[in-house]
N, C-alpha and C. Protein backbone atom coordinates (compact mmCIF):
# COMPACT_ATOMS: atom_id res chain seq x y z
N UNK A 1 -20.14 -6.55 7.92
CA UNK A 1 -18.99 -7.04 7.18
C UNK A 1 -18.59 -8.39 7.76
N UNK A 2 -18.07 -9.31 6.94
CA UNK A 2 -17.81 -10.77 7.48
C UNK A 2 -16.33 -10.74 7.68
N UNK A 3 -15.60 -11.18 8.48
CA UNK A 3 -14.38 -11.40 8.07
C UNK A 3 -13.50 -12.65 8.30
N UNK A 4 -12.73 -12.85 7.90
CA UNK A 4 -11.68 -14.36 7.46
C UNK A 4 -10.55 -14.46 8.19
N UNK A 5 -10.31 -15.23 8.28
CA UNK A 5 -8.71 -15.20 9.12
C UNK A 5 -7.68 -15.39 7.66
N UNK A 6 -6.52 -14.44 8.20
CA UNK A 6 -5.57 -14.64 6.83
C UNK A 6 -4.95 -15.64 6.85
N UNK A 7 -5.05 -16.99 6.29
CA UNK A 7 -3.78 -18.08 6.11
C UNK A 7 -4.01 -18.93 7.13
N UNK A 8 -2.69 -18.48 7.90
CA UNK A 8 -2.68 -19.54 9.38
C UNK A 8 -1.99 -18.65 10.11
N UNK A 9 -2.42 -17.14 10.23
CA UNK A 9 -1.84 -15.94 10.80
C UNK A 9 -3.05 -15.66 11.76
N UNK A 10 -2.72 -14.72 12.62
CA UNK A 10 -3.91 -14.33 13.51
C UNK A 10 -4.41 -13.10 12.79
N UNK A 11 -4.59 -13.12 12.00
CA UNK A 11 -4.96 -11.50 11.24
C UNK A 11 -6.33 -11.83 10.71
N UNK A 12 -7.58 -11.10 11.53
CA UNK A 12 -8.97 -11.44 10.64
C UNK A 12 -8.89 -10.08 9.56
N UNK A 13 -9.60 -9.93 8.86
CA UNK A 13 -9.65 -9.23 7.16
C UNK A 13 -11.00 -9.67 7.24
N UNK A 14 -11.25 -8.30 6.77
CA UNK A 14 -13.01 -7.91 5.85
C UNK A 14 -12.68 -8.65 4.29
N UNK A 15 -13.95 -9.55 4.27
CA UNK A 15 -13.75 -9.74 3.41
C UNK A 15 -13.93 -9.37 2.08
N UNK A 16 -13.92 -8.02 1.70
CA UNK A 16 -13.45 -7.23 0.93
C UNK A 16 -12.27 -6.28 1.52
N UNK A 17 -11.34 -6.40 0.30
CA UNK A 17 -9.89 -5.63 0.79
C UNK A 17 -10.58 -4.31 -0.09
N UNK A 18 -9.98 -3.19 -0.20
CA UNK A 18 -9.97 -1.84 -0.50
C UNK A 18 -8.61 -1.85 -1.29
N UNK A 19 -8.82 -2.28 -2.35
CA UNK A 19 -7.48 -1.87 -3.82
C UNK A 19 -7.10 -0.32 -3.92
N UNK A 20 -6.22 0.02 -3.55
CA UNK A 20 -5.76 1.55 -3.80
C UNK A 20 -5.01 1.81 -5.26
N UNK A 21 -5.04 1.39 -5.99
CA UNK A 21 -3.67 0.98 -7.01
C UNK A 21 -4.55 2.67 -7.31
N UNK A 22 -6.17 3.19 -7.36
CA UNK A 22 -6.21 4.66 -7.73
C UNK A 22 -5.95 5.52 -7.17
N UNK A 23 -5.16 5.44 -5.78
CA UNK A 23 -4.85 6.89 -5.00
C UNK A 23 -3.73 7.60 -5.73
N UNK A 24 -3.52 8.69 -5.76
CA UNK A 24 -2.39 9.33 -6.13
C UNK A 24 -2.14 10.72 -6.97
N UNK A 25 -3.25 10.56 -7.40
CA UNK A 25 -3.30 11.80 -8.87
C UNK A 25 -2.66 13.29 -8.28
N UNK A 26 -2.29 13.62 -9.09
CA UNK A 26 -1.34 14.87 -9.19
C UNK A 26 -0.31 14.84 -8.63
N UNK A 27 0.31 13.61 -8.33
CA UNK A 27 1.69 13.41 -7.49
C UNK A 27 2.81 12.35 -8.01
N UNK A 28 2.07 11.84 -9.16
CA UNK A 28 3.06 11.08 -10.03
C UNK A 28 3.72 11.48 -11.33
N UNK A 29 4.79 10.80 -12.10
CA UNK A 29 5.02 11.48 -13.14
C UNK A 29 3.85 11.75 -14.08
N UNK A 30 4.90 12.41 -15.15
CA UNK A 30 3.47 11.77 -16.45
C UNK A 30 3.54 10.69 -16.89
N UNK A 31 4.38 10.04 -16.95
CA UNK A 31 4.36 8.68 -17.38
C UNK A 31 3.68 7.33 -16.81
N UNK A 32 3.74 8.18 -15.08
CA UNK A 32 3.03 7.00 -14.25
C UNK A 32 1.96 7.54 -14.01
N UNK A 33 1.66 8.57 -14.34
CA UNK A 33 0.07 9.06 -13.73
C UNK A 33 -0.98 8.64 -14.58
N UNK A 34 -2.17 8.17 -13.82
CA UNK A 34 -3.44 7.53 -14.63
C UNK A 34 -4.70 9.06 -14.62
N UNK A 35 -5.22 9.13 -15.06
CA UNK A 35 -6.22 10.11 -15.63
C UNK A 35 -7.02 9.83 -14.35
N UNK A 36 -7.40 8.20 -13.93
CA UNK A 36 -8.47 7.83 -12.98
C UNK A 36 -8.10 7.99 -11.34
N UNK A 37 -6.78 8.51 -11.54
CA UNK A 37 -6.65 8.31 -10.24
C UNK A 37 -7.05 9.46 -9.34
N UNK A 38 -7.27 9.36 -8.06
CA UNK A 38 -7.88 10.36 -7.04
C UNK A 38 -6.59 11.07 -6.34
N UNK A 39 -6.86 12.14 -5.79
CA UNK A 39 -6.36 12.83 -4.79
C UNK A 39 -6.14 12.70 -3.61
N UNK A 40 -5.57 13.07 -2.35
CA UNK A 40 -5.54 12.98 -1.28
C UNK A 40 -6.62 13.20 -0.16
N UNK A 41 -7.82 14.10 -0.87
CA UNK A 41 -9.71 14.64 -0.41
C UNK A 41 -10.30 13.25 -0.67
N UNK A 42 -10.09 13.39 -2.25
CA UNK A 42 -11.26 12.00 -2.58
C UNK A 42 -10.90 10.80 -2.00
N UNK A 43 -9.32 10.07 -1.95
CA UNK A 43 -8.88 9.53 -1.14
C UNK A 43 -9.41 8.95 0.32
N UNK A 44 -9.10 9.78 1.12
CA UNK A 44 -9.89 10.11 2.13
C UNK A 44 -11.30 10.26 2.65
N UNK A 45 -12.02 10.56 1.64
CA UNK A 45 -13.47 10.11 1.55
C UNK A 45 -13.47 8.66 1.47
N UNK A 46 -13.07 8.54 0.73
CA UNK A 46 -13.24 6.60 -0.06
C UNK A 46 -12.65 5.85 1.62
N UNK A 47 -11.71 6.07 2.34
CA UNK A 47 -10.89 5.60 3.53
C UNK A 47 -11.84 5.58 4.44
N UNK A 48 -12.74 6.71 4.69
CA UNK A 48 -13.53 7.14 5.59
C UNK A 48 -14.42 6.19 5.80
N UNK A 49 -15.04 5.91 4.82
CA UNK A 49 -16.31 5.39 4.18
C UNK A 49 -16.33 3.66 4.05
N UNK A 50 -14.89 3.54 3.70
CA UNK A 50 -14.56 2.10 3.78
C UNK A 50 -14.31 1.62 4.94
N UNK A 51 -13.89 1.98 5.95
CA UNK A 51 -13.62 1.76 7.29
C UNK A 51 -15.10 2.04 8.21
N UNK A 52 -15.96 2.90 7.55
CA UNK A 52 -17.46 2.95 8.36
C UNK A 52 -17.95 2.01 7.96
N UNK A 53 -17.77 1.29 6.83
CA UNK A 53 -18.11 -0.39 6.30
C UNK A 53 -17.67 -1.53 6.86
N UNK A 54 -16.93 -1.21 7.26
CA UNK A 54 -16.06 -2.39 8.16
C UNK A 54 -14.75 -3.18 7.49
N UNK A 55 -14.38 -2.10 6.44
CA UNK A 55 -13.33 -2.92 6.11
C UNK A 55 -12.11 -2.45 6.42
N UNK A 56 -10.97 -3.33 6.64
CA UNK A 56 -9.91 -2.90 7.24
C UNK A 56 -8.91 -3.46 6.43
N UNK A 57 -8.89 -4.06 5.77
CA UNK A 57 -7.56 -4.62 4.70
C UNK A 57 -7.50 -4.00 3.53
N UNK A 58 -6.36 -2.99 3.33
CA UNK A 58 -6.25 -1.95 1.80
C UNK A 58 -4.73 -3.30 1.35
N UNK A 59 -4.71 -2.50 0.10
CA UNK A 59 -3.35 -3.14 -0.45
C UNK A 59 -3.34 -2.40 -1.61
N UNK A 60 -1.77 -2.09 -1.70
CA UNK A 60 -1.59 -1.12 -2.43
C UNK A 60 0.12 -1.42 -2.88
N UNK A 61 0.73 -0.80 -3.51
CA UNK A 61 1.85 -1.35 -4.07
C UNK A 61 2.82 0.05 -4.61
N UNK A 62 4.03 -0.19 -4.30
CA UNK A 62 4.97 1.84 -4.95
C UNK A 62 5.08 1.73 -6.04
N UNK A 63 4.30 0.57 -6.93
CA UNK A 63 4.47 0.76 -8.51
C UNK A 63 3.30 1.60 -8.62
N UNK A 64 2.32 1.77 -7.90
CA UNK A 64 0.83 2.29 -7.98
C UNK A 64 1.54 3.57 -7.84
N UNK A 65 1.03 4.66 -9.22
CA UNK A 65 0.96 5.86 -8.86
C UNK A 65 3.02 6.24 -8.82
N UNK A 66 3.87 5.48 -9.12
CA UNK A 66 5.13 6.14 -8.54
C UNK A 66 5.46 6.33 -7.22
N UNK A 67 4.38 5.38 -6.26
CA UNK A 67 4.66 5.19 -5.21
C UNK A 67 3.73 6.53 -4.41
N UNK A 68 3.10 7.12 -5.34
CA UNK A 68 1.85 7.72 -4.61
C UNK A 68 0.93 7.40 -3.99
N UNK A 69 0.65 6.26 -4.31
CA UNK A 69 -0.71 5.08 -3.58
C UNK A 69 -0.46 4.68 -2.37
N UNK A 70 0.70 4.85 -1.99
CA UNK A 70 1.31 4.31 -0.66
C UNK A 70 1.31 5.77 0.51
N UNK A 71 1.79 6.39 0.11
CA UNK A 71 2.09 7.96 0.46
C UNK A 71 0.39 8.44 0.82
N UNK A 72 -0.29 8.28 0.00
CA UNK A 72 -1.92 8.78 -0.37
C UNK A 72 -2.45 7.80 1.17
N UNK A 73 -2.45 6.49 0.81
CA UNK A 73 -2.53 5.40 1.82
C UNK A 73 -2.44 6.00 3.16
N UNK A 74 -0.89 5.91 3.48
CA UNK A 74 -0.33 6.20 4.55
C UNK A 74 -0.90 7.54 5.45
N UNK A 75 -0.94 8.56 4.51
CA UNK A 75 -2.05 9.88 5.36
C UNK A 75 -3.10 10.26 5.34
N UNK A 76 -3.86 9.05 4.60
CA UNK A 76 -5.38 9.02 4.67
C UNK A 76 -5.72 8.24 6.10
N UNK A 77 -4.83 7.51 6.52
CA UNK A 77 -5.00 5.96 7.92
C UNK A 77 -4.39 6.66 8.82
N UNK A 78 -3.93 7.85 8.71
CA UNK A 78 -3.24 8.31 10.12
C UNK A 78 -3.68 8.30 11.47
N UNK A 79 -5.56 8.72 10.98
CA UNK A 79 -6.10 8.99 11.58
C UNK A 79 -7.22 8.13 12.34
N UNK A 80 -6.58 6.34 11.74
CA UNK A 80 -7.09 5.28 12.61
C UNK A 80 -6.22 4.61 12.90
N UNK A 81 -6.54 3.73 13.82
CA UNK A 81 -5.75 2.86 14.81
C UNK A 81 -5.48 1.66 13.99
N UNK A 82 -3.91 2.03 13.83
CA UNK A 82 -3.17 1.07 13.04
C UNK A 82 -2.76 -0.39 13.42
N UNK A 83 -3.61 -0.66 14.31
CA UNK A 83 -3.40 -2.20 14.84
C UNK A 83 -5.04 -2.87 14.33
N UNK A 84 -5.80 -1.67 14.20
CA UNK A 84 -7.27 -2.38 13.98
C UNK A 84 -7.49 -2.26 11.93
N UNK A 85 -5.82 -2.24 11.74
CA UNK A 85 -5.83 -2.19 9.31
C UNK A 85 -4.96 -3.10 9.67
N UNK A 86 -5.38 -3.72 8.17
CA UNK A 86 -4.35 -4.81 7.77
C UNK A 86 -3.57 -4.38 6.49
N UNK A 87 -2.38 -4.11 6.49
CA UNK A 87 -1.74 -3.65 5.10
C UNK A 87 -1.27 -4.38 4.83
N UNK A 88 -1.77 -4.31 2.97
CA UNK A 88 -0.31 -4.99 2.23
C UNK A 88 -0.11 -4.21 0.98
N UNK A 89 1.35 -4.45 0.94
CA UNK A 89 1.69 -3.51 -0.17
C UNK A 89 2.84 -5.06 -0.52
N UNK A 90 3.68 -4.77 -1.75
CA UNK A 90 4.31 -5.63 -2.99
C UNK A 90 5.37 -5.18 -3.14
N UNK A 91 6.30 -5.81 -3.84
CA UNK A 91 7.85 -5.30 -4.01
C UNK A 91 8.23 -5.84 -5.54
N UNK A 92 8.92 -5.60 -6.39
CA UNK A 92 8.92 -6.05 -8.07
C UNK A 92 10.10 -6.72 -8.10
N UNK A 93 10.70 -7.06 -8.66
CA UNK A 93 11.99 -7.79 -8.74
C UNK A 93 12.83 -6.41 -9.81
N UNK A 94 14.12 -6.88 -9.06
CA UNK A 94 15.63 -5.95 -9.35
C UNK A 94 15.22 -5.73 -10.62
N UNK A 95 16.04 -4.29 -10.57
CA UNK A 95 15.99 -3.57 -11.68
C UNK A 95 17.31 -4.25 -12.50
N UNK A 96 17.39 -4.05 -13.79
CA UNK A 96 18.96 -4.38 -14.56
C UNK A 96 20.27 -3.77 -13.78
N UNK A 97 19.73 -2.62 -13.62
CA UNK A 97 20.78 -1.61 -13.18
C UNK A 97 21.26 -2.03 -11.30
N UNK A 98 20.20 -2.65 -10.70
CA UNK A 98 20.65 -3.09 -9.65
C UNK A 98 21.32 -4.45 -9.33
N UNK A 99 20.80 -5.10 -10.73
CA UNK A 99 21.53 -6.52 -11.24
C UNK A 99 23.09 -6.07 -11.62
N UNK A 100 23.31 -4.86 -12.59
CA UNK A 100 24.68 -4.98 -12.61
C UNK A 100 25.32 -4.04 -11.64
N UNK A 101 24.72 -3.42 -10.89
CA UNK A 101 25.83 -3.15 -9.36
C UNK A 101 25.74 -4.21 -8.82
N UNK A 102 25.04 -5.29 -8.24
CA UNK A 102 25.52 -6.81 -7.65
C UNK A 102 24.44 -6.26 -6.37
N UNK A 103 23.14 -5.75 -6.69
CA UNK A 103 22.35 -5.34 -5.36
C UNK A 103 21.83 -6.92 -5.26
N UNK A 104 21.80 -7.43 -3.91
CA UNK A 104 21.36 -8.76 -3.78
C UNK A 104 19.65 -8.65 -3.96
N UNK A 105 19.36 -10.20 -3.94
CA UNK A 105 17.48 -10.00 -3.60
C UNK A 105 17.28 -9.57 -2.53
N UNK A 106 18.41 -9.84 -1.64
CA UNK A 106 17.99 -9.80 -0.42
C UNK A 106 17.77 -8.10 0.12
N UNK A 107 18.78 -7.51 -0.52
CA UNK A 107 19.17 -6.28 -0.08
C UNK A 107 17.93 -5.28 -0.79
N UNK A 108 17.47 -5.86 -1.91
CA UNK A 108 16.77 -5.33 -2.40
C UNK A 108 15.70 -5.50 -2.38
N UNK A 109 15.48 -6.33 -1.37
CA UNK A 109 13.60 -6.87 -1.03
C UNK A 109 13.82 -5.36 0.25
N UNK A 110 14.81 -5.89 1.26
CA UNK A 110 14.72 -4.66 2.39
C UNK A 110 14.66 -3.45 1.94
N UNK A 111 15.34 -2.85 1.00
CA UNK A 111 15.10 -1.88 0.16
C UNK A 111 13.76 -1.16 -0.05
N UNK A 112 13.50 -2.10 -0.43
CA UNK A 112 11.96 -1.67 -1.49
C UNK A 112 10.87 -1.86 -0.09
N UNK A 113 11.16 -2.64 1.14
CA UNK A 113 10.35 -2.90 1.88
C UNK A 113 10.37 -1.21 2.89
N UNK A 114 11.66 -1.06 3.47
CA UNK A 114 12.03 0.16 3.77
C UNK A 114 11.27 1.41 2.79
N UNK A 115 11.24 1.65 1.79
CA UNK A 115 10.67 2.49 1.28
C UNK A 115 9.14 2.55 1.48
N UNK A 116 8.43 1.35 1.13
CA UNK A 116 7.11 1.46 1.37
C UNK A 116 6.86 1.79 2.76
N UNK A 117 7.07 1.61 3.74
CA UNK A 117 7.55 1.72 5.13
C UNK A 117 7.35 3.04 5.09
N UNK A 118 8.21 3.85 4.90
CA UNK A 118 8.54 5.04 4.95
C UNK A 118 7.30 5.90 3.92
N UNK A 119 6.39 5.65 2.92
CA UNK A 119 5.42 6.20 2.02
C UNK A 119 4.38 5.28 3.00
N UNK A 120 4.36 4.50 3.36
CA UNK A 120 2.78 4.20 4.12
C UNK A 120 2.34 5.25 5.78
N UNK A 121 3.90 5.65 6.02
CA UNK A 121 3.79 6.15 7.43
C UNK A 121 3.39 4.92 8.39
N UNK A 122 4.26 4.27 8.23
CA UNK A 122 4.12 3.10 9.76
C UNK A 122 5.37 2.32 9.99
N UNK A 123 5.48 2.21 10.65
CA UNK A 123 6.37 0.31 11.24
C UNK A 123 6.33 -0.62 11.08
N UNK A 124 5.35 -1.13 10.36
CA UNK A 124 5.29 -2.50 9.79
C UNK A 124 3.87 -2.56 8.53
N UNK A 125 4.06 -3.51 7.86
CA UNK A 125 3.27 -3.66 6.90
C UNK A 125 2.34 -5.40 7.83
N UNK A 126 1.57 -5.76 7.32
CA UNK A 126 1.00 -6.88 7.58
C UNK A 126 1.31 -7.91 6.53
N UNK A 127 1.11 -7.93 5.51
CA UNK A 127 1.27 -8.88 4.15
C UNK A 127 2.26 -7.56 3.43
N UNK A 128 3.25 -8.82 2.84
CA UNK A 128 4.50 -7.86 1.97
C UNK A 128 4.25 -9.43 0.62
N UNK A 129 3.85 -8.84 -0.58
CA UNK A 129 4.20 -9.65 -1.58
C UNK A 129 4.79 -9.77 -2.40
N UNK A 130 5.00 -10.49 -3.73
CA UNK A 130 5.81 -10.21 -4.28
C UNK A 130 5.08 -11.18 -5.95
């Protein structure tokens, strides 16, 4: 596997990332659930397998899945050393409803950052986008 330095960060990345937007199946609504998406087994195979490849940068997002992709994510990597992955997960812009309670961007970037946080199982994310 080759890998890149991110930006002008000290973070090298395989240069293939591992898109999760399919982890999740049977844990989202119906509305958010995709037909294609995998389980927490198949999941985990795919994690296994990608990391015996050498890749270490997933990215994944709590719109994926209803925020299953993150959750799926988070306890598939438990079981490697979270200084040797690079995560990134995304945040969407305010809802109407948080526009008319007066939720700031600000409050609502930490928000949404806190949550993924909490569905990835870690302390920090590496790349947060938007």
């Amino acid at each position: 596997m080759q890998y890149r330095q991110l930006g002008t960060s000290d973070l090298k990345v395989s240069s293939i990332a591992l898109g999760c937007m399919g982890f999740g199946a049977g844990t989202g609504t119906a509305l958010n659930q995709r037909s294609w998406a995998v389980g927490q087994t198949q999941a985990n195979q795919v994690l296994d397998r990608a990391i015996s490849l050498g890749i270490n940068f997933f990215d994944t997002a709590p719109v994926y899945q209803a925020g299953a992709s993150e959750r799926v994510l988070g306890q598939g990597l438990k079981k490697f050393q979270r200084d040797q992955l690079v995560l990134a997960t995304k945040f969407t812009n305010r809802t109407t409803q948080e526009i008319e309670n007066h939720v700031s961007g600000r409050e609502h970037v930490l928000r949404s950052l806190d949550q993924s946080l909490q569905n990835l199982q870690t302390d920090y994310v590496d790349l947060y986008i938007w």
